[in-house]
N, C-alpha and C. Protein backbone atom coordinates (compact mmCIF):
# COMPACT_ATOMS: atom_id res chain seq x y z
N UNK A 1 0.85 -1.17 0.00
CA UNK A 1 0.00 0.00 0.00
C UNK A 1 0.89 1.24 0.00
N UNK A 2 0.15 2.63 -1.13
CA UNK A 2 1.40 3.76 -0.68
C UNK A 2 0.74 4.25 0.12
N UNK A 3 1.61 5.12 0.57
CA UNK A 3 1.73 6.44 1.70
C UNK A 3 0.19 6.93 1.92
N UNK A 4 0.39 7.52 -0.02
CA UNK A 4 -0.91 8.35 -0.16
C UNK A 4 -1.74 7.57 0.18
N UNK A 5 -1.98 6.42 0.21
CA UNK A 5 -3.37 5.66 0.44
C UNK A 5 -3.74 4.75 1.68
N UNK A 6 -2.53 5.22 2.64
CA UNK A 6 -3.02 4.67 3.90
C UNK A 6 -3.84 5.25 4.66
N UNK A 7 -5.10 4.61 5.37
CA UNK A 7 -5.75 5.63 6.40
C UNK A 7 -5.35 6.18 7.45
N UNK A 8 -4.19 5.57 7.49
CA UNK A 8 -3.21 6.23 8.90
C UNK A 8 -2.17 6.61 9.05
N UNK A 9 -1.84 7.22 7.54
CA UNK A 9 -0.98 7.97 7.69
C UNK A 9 -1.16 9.58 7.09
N UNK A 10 -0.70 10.54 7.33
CA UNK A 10 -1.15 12.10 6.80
C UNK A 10 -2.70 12.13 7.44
N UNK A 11 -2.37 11.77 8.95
CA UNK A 11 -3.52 12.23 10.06
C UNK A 11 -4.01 13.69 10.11
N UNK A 12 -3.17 14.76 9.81
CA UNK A 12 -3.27 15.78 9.84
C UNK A 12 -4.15 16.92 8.84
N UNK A 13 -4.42 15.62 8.10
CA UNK A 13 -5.04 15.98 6.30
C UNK A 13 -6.86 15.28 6.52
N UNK A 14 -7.16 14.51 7.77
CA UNK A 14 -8.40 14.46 7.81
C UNK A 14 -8.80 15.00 9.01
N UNK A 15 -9.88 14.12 9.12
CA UNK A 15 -11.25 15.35 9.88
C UNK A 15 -10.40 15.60 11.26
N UNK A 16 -10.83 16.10 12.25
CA UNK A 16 -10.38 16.45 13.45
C UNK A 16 -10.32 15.36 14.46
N UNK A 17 -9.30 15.14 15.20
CA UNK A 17 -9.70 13.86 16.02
C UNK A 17 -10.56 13.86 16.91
N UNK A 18 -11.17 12.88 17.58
CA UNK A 18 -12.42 12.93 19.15
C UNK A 18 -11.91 12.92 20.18
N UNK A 19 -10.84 11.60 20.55
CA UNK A 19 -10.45 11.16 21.69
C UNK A 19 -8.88 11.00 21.31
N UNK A 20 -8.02 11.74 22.16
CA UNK A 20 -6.43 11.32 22.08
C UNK A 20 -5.93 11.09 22.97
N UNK A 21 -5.13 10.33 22.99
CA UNK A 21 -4.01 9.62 24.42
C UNK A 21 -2.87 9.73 23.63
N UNK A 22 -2.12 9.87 25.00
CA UNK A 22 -0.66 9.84 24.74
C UNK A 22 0.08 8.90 26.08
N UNK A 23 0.41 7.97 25.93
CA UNK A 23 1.22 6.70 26.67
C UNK A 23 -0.18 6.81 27.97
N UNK A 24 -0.94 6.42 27.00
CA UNK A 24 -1.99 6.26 28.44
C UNK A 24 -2.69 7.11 29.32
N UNK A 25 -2.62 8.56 28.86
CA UNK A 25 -3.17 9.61 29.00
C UNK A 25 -3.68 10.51 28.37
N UNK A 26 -5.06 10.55 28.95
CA UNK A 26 -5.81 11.40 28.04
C UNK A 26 -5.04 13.35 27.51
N UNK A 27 -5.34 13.22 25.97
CA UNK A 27 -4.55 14.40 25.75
C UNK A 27 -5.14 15.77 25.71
N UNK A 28 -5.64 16.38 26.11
CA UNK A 28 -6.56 17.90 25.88
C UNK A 28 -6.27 18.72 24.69
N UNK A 29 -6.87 19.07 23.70
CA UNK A 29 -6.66 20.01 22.39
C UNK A 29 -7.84 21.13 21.98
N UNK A 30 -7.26 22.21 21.35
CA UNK A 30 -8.04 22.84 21.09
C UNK A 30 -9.41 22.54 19.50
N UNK A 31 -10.34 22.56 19.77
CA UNK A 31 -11.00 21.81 18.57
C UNK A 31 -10.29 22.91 17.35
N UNK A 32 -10.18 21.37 16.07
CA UNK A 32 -9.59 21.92 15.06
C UNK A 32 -7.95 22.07 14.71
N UNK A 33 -7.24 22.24 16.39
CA UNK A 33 -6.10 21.72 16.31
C UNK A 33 -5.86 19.66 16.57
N UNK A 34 -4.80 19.70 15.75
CA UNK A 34 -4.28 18.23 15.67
C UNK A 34 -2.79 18.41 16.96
N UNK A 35 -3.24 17.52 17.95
CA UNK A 35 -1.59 17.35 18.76
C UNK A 35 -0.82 16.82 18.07
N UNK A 36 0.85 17.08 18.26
CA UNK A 36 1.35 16.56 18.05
C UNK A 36 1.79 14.65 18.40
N UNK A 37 1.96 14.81 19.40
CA UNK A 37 2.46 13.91 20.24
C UNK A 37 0.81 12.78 20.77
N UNK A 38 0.85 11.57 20.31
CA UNK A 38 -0.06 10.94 20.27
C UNK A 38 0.01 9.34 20.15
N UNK A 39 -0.24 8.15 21.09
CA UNK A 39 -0.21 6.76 20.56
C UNK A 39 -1.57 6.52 20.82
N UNK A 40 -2.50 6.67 21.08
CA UNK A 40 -4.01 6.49 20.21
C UNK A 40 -4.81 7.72 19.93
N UNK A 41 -5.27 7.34 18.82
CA UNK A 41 -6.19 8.51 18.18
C UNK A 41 -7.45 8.31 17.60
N UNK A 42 -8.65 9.35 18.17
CA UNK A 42 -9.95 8.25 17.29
C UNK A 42 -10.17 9.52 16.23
N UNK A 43 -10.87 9.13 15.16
CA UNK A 43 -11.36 10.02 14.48
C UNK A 43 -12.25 9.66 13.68
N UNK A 44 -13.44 10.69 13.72
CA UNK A 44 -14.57 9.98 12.94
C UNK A 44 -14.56 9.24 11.50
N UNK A 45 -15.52 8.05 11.14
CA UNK A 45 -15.39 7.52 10.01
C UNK A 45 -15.80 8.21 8.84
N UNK A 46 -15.43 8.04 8.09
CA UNK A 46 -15.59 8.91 7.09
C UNK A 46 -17.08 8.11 6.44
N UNK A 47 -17.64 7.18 6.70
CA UNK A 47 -18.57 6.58 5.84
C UNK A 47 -19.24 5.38 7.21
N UNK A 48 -20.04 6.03 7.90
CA UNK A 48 -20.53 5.51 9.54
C UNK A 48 -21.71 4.64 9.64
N UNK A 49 -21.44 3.03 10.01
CA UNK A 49 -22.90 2.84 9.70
C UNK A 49 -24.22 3.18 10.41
N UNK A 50 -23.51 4.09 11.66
CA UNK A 50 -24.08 4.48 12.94
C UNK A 50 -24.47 5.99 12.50
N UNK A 51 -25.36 6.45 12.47
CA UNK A 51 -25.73 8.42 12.83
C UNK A 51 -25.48 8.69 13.88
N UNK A 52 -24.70 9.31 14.75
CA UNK A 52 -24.60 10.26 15.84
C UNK A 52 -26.11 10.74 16.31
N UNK A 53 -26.88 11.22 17.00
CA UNK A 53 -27.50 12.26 17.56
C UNK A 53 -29.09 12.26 16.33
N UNK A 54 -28.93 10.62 16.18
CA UNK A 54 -30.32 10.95 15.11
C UNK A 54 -31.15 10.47 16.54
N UNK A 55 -33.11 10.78 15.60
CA UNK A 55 -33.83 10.37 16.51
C UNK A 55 -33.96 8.84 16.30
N UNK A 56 -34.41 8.03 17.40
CA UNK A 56 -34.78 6.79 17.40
C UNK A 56 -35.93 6.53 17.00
N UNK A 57 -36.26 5.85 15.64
CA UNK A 57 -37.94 5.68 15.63
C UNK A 57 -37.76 4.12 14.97
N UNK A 58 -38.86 3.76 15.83
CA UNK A 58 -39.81 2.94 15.55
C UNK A 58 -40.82 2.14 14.91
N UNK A 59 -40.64 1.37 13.94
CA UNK A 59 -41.99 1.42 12.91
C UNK A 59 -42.71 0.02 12.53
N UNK A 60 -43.31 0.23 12.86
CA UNK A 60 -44.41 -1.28 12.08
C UNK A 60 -44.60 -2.08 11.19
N UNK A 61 -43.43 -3.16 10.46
CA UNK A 61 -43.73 -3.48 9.36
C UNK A 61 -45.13 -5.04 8.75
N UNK A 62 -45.39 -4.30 8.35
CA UNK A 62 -46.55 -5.52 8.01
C UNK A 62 -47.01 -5.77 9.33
N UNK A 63 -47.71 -6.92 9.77
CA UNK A 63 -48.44 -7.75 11.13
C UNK A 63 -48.05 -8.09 12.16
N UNK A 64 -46.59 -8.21 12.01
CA UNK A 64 -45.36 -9.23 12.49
C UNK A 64 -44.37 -8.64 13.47
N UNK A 65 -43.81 -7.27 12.15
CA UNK A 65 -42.43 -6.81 12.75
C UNK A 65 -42.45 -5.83 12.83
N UNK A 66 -41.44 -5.13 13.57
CA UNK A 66 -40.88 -3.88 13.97
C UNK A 66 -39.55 -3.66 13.50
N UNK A 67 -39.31 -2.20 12.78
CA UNK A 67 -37.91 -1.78 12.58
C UNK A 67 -37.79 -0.82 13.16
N UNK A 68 -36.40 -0.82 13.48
CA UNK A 68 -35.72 0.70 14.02
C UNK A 68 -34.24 1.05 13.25
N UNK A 69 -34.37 2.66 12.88
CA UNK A 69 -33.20 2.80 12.49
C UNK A 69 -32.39 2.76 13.37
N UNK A 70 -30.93 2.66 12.97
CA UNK A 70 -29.12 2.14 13.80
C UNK A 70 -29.03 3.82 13.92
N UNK A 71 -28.74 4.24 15.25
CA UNK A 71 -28.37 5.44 16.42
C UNK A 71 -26.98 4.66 16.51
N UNK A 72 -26.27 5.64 17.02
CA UNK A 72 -25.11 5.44 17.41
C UNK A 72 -23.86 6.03 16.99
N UNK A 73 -22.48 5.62 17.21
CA UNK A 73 -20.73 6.13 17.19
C UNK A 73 -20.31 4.92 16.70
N UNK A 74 -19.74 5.68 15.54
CA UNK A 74 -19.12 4.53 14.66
C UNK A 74 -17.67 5.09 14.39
N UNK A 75 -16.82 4.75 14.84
CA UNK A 75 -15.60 5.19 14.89
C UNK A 75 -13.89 3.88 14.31
């Protein structure tokens, strides 16, 4: 795989990260800035099968069943 086409590498070129640690400690940043110094990093998926902050509904299909759309963090 090249460079250009790894997802983990040129971190600095996607979205903003959520959650960062550094050797096991949580790292504090300003939103929009990227830390430097980092061994885990989350950052949202670019293509989520989860919605963030949708509503939960409910629905009736045919006699039988019930669907609900997928809520959730997909990271």
């Amino acid at each position: 795989m090249l460079k250009k086409d790894c997802p983990f590498c040129n971190t600095e070129t996607q979205e903003p990260p959520v959650l960062v640690y550094f050797k096991g400690k949580k790292v504090f940043f300003k939103k929009g800035e990227f830390p430097e110094e980092w061994s885990t990093l989350v950052i949202p998926n670019k293509y989520p099968a989860l919605l963030p902050y949708s509503k939960l509904e409910k629905k009736r299909e045919g006699k039988f069943y019930q669907t609900m759309n997928a809520v959730g963090f997909c990271e």
